[in-house]
C-alpha atoms as a PDB file:
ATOM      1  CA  UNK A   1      70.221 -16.665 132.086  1.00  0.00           C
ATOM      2  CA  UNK A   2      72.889 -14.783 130.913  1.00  0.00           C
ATOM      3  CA  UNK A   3      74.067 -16.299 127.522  1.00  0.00           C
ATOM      4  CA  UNK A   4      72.735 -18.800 125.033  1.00  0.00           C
ATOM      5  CA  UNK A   5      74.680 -21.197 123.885  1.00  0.00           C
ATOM      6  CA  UNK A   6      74.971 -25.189 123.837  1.00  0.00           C
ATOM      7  CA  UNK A   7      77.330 -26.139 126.613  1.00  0.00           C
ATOM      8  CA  UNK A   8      78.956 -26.012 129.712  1.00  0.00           C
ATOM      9  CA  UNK A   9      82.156 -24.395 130.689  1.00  0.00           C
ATOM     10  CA  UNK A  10      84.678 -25.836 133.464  1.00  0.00           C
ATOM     11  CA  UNK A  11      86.802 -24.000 135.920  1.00  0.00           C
ATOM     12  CA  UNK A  12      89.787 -24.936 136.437  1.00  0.00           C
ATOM     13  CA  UNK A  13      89.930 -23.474 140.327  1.00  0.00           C
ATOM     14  CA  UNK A  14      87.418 -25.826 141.429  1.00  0.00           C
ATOM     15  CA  UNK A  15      87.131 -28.433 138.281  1.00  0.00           C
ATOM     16  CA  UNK A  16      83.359 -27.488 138.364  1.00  0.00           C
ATOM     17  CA  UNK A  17      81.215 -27.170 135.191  1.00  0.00           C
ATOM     18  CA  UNK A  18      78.904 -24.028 134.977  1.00  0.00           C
ATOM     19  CA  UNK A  19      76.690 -22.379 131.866  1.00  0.00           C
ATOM     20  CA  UNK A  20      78.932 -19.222 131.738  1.00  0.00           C
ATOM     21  CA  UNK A  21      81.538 -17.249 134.005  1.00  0.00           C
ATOM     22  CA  UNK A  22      78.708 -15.704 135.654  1.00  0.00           C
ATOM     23  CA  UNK A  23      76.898 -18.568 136.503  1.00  0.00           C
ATOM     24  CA  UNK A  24      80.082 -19.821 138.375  1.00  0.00           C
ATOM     25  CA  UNK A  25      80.952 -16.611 139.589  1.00  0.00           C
ATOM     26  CA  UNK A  26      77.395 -15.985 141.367  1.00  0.00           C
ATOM     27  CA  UNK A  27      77.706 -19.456 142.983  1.00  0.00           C
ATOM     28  CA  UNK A  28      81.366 -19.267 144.078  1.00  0.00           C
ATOM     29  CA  UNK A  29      83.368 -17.454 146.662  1.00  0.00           C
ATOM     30  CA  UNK A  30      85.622 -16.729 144.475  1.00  0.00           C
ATOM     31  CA  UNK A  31      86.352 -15.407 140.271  1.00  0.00           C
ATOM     32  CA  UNK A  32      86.883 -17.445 137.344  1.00  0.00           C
ATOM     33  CA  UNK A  33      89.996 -16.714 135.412  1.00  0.00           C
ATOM     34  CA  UNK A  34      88.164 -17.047 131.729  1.00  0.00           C
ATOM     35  CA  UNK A  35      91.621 -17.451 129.487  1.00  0.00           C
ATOM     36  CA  UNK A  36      92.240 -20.791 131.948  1.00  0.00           C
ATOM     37  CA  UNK A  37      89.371 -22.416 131.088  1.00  0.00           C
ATOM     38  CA  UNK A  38      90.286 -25.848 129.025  1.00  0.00           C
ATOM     39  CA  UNK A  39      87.380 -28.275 128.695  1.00  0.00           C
ATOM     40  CA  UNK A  40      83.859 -27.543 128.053  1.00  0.00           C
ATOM     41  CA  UNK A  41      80.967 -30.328 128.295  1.00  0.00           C
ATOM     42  CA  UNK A  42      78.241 -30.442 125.072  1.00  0.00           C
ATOM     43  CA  UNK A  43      74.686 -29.556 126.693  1.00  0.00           C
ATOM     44  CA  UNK A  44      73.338 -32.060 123.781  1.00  0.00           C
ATOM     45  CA  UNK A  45      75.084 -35.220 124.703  1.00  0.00           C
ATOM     46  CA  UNK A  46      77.366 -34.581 127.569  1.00  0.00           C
ATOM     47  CA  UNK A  47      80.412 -35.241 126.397  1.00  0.00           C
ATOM     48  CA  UNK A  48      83.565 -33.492 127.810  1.00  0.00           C
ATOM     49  CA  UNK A  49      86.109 -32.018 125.913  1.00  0.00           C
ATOM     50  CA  UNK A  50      88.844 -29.725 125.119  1.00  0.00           C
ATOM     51  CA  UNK A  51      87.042 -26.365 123.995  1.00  0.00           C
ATOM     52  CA  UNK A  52      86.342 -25.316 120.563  1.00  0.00           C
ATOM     53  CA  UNK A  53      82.892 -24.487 119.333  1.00  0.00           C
ATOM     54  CA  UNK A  54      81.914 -28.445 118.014  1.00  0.00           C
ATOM     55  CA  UNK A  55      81.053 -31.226 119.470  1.00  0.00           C
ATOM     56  CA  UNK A  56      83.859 -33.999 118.903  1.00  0.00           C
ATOM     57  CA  UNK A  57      81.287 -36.738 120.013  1.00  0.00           C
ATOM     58  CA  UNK A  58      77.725 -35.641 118.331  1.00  0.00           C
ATOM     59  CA  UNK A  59      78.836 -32.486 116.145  1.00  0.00           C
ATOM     60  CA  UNK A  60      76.308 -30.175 117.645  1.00  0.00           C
ATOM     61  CA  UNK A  61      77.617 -26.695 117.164  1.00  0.00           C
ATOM     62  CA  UNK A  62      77.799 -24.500 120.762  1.00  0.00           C
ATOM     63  CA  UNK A  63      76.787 -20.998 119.412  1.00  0.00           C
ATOM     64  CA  UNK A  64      76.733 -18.865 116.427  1.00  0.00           C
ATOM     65  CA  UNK A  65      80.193 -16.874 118.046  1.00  0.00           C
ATOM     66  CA  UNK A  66      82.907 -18.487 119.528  1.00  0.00           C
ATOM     67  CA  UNK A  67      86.377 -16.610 120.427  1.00  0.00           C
ATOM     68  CA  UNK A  68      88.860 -18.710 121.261  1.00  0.00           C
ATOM     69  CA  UNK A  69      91.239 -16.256 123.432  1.00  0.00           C
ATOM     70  CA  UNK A  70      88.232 -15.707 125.178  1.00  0.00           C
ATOM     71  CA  UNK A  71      86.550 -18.883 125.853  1.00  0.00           C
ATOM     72  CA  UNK A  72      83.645 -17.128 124.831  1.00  0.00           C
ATOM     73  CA  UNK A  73      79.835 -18.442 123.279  1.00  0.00           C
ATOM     74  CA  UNK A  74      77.115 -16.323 122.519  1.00  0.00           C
ATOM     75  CA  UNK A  75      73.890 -17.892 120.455  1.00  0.00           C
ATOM     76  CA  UNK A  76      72.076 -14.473 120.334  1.00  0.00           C
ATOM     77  CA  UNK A  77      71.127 -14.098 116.160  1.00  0.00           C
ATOM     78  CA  UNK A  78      70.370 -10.696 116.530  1.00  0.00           C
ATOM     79  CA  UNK A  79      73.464  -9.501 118.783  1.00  0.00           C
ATOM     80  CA  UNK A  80      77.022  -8.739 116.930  1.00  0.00           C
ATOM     81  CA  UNK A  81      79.786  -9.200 118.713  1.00  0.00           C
ATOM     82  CA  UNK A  82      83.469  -8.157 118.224  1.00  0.00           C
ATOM     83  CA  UNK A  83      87.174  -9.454 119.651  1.00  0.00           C
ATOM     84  CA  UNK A  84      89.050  -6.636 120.866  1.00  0.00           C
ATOM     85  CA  UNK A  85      92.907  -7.549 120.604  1.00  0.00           C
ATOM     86  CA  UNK A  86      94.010  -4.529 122.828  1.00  0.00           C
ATOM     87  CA  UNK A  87      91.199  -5.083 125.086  1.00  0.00           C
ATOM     88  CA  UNK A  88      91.665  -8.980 125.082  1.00  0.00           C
ATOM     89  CA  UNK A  89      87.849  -9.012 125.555  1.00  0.00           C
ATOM     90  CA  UNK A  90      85.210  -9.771 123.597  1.00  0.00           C
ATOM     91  CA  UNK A  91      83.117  -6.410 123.312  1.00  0.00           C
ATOM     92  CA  UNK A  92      79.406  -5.958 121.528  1.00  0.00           C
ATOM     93  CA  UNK A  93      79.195  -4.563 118.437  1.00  0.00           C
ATOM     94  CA  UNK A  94      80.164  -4.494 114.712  1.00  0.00           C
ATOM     95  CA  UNK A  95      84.371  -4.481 115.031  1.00  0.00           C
ATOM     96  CA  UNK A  96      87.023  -1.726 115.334  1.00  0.00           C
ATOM     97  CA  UNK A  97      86.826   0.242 112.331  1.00  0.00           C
ATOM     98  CA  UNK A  98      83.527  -0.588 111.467  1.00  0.00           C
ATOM     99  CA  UNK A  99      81.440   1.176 114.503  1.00  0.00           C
ATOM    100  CA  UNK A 100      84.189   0.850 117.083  1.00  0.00           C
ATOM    101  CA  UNK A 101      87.915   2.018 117.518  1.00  0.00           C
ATOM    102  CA  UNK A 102      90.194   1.773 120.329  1.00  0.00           C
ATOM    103  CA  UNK A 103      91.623   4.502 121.905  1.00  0.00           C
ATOM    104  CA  UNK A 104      95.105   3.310 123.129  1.00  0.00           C
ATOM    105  CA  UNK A 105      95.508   6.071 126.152  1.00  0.00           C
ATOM    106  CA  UNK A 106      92.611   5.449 127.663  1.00  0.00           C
ATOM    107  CA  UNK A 107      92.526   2.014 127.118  1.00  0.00           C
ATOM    108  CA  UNK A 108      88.878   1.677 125.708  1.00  0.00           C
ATOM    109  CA  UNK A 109      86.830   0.675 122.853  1.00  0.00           C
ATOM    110  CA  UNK A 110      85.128   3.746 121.792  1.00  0.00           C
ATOM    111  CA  UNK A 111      82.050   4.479 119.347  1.00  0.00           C
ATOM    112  CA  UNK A 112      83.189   5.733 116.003  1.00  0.00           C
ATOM    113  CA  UNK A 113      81.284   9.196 116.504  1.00  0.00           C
ATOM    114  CA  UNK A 114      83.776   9.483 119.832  1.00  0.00           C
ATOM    115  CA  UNK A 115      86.987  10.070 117.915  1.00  0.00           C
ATOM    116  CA  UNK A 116      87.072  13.432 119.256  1.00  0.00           C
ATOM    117  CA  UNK A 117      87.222  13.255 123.062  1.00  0.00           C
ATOM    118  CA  UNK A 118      88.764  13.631 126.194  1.00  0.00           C
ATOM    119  CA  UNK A 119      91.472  11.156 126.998  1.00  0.00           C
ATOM    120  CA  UNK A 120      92.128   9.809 130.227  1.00  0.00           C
ATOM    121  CA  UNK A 121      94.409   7.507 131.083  1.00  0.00           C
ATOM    122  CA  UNK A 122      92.885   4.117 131.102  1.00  0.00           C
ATOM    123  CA  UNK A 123      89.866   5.620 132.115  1.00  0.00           C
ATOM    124  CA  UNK A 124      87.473   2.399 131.805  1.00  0.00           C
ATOM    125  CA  UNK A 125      90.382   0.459 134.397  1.00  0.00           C
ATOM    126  CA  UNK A 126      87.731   2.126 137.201  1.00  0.00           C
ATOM    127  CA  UNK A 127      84.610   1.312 139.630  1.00  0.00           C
ATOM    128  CA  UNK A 128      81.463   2.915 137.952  1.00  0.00           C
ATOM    129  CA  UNK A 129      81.248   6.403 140.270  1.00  0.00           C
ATOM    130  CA  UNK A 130      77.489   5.540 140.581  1.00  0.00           C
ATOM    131  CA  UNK A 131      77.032   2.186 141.178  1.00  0.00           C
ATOM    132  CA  UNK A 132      80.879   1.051 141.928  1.00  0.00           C
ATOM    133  CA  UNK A 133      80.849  -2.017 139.357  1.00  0.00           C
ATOM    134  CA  UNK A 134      84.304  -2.114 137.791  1.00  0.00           C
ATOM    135  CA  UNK A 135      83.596  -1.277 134.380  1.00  0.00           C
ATOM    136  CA  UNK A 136      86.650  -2.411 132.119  1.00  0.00           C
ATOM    137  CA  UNK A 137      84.903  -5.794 132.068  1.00  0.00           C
ATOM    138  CA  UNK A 138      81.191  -5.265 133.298  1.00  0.00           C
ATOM    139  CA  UNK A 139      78.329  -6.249 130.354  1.00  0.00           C
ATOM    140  CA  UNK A 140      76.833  -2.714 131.088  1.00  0.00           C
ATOM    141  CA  UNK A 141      76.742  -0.386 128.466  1.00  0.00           C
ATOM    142  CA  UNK A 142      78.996   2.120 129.258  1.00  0.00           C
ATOM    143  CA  UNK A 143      79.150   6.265 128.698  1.00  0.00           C
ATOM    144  CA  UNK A 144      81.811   8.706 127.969  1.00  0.00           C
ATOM    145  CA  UNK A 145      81.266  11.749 130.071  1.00  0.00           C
ATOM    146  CA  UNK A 146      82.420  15.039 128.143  1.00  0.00           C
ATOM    147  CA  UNK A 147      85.085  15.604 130.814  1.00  0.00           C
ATOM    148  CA  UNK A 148      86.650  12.213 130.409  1.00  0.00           C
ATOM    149  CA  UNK A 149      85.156  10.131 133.004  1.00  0.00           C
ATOM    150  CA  UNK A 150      83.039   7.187 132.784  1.00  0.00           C
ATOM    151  CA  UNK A 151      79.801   5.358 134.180  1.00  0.00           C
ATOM    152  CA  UNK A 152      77.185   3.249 133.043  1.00  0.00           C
ATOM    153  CA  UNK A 153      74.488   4.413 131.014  1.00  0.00           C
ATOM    154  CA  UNK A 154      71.790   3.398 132.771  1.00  0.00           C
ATOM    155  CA  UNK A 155      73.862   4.851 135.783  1.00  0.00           C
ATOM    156  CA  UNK A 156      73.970   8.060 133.852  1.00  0.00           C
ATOM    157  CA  UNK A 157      70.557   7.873 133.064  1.00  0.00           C
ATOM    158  CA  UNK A 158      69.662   7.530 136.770  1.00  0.00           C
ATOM    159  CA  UNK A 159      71.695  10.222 138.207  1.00  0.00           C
ATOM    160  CA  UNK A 160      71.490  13.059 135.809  1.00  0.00           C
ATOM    161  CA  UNK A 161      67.173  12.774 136.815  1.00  0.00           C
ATOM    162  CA  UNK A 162      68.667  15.236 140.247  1.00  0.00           C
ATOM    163  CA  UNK A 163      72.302  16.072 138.814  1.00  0.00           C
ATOM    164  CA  UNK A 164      73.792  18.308 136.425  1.00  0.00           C
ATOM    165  CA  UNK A 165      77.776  18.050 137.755  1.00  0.00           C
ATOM    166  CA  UNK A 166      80.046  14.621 137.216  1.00  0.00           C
ATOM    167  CA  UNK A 167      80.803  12.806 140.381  1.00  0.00           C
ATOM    168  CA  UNK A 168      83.580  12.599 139.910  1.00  0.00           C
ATOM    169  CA  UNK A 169      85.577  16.074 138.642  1.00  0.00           C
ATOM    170  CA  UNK A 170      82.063  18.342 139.042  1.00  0.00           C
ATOM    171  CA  UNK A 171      81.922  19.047 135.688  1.00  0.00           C
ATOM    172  CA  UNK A 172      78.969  20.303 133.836  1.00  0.00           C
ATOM    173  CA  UNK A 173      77.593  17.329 131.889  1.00  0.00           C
ATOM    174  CA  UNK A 174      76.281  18.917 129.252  1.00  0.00           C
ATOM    175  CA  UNK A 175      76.031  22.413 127.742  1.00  0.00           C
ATOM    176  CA  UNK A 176      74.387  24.397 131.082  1.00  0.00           C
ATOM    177  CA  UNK A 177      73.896  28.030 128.906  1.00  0.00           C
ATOM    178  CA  UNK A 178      70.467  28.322 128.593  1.00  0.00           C
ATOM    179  CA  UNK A 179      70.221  27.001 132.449  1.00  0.00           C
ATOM    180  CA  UNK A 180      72.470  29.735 133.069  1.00  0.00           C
ATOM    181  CA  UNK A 181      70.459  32.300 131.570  1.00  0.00           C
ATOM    182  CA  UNK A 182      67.405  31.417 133.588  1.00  0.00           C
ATOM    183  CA  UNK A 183      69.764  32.168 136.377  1.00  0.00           C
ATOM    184  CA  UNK A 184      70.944  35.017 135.583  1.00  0.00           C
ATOM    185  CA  UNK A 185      67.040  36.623 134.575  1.00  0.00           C
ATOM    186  CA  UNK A 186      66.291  35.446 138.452  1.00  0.00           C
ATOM    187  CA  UNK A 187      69.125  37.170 139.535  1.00  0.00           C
ATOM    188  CA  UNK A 188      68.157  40.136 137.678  1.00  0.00           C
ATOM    189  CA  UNK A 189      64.936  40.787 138.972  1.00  0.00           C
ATOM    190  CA  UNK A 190      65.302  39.845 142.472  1.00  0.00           C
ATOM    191  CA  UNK A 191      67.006  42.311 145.460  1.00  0.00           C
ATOM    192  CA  UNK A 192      69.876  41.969 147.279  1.00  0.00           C
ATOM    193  CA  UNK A 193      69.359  41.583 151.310  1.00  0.00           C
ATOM    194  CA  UNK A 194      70.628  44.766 152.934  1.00  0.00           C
ATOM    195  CA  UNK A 195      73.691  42.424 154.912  1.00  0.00           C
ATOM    196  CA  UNK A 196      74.685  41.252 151.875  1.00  0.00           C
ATOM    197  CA  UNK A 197      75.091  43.967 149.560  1.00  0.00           C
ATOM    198  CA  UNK A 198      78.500  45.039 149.030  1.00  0.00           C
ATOM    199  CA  UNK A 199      79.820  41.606 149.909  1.00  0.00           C
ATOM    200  CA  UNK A 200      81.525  39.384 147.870  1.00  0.00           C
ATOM    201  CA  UNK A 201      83.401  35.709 147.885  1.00  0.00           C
ATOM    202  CA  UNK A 202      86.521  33.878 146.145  1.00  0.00           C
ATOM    203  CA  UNK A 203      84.896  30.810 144.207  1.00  0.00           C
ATOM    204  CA  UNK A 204      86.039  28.288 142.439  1.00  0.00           C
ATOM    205  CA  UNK A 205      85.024  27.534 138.571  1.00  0.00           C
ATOM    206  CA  UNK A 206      84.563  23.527 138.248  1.00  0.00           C
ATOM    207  CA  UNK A 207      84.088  24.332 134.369  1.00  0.00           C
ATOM    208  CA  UNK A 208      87.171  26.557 133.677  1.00  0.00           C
ATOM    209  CA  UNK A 209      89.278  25.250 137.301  1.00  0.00           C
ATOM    210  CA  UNK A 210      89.668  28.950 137.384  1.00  0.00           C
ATOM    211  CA  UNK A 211      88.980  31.217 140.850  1.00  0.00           C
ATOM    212  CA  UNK A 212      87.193  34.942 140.546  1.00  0.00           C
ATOM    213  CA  UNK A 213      85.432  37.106 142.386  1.00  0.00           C
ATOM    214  CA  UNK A 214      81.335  37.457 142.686  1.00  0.00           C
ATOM    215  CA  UNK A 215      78.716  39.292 145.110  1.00  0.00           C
ATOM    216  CA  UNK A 216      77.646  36.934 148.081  1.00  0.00           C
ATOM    217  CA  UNK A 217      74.650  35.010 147.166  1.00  0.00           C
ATOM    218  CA  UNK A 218      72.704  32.120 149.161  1.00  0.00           C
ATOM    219  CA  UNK A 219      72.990  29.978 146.612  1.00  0.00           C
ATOM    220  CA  UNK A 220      74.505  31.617 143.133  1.00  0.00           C
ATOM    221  CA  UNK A 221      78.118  32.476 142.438  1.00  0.00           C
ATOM    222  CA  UNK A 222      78.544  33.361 138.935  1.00  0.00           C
ATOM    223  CA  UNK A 223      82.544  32.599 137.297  1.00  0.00           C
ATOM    224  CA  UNK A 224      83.451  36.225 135.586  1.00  0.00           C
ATOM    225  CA  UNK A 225      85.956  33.671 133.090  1.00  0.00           C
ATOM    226  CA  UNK A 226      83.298  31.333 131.809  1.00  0.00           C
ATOM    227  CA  UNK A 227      79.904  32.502 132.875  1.00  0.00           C
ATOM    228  CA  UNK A 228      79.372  29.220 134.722  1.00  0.00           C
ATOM    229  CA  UNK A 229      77.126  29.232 137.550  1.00  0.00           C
ATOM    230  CA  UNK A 230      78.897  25.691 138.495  1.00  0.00           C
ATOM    231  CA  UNK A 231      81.089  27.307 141.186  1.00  0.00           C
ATOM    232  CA  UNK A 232      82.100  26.676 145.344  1.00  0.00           C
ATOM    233  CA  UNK A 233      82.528  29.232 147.372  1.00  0.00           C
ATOM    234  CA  UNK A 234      86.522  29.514 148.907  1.00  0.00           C
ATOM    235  CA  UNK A 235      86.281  32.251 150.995  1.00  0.00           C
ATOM    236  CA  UNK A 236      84.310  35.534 152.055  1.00  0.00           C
ATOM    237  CA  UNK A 237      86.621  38.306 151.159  1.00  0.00           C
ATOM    238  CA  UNK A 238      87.003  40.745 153.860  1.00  0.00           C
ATOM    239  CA  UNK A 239      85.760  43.821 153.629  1.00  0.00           C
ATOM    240  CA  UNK A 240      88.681  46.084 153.927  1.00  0.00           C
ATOM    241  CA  UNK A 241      90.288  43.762 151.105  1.00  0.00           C
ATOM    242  CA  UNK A 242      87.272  44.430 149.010  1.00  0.00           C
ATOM    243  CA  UNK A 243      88.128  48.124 149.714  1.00  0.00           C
ATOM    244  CA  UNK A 244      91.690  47.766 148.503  1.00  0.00           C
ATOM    245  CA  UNK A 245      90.815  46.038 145.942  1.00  0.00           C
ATOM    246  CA  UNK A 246      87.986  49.125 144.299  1.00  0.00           C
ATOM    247  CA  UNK A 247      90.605  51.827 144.587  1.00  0.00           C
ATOM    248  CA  UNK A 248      93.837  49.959 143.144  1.00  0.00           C
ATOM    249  CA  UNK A 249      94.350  51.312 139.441  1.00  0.00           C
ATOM    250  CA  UNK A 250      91.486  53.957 139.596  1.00  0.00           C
ATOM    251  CA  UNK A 251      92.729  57.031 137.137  1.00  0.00           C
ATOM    252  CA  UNK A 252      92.559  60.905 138.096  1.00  0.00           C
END
């Protein structure tokens, strides 16, 4: 079910032959080491041998791509398939250089259109934030968040449907202006309660990671650096500090 190819792998920790590292995985109480694996048995005419991607005993050939580092077979015509040497994994696509590269920090295999990002430190060596599936050597397709961070895409796909903010850092995701601006024409044309005019809070900027000052609203605090509405209230500033604060610096 989760690879075709034309035989049998065996695992050394329990001398057991399954279909694929999954397969043995799924049915085990325990993980395969893939590099260990030594022998593989032909699905064609069941002879067991030392792995390579022919059959000593009937010549059937296992799959269209076999990596030997990886004890890996894949059959699909229509998928390409790449050996990372820095990864030591066997990764889907063209090849570095071609419509991959590897980005040594954070220890990933990156899309060609990603050469300009944000590095993290081994930043795929992580659970996915969404659904907590470690992702350095998960099949999943995998996204690079603009603030660095990582999930799967069908992860991301899921949780940007009711958020805007990465789980992780609280980042904007994407460009928020425009969703700003909406904001700020609400704000614009609706009145301030009577108890909380004149008020205002510390906040926090998740977008900048810089703290400012903005009137007290139920649900809007608006960064005065960045214009981000992507903010957490600190504190309520007291009112005699807000006081202070108006005449300090006022000319005569």
């Amino acid at each position: 079910n989760h690879y075709k190819r034309g035989c049998n792998i065996s695992a050394p920790c329990c001398n057991k032959f399954h279909p694929c590292r999954f397969c043995h995985d799924e049915n085990s109480d325990h993980g395969i080491n893939r590099y260990a694996v030594d022998r593989v048995q032909c699905m064609e005419c069941g002879k067991e041998q030392k792995v390579s991607n022919k059959c000593i005993e009937c010549g059937f050939q296992f799959a269209r791509y076999f990596c030997a580092p990886c004890k890996f077979f894949d059959d699909e015509k229509e998928k390409d398939i790449y050996h990372c040497p820095h990864c030591n994994l066997c990764r889907i696509g063209k090849g570095l250089g071609i419509d991959f590269f590897h980005c040594k920090k954070c220890n990933a295999c990156m899309s060609m259109q990603l050469k300009e990002h944000k590095c993290i430190e081994r930043s795929l060596e992580s659970d996915c934030p969404v659904c907590s599936e470690f992702m350095f050597t998960s099949i999943k397709p995998v996204c690079f968040l603009p603030c660095g961070h990582t999930m799967h895409v069908e992860c991301y796909d899921d949780y940007t449907g009711t958020n805007y903010v990465c789980p992780i850092c609280s980042k904007s995701l994407a460009n928020m202006s425009p969703y700003f601006k909406e904001i700020d024409k609400m704000l614009g044309s609706s009145v301030t309660p009577k108890e909380l005019q004149g008020l205002r809070n510390r906040i926090f900027c998740a977008d900048c990671e810089k703290r400012s000052e903005a009137p007290v609203h139920y649900l809007y605090h608006k960064c005065s650096h960045c214009k981000s509405y992507n903010t957490k209230v600190l504190e309520r500033i007291k009112t005699t500090e807000t006081n202070e604060n108006s005449t300090v610096g006022v000319n005569t």
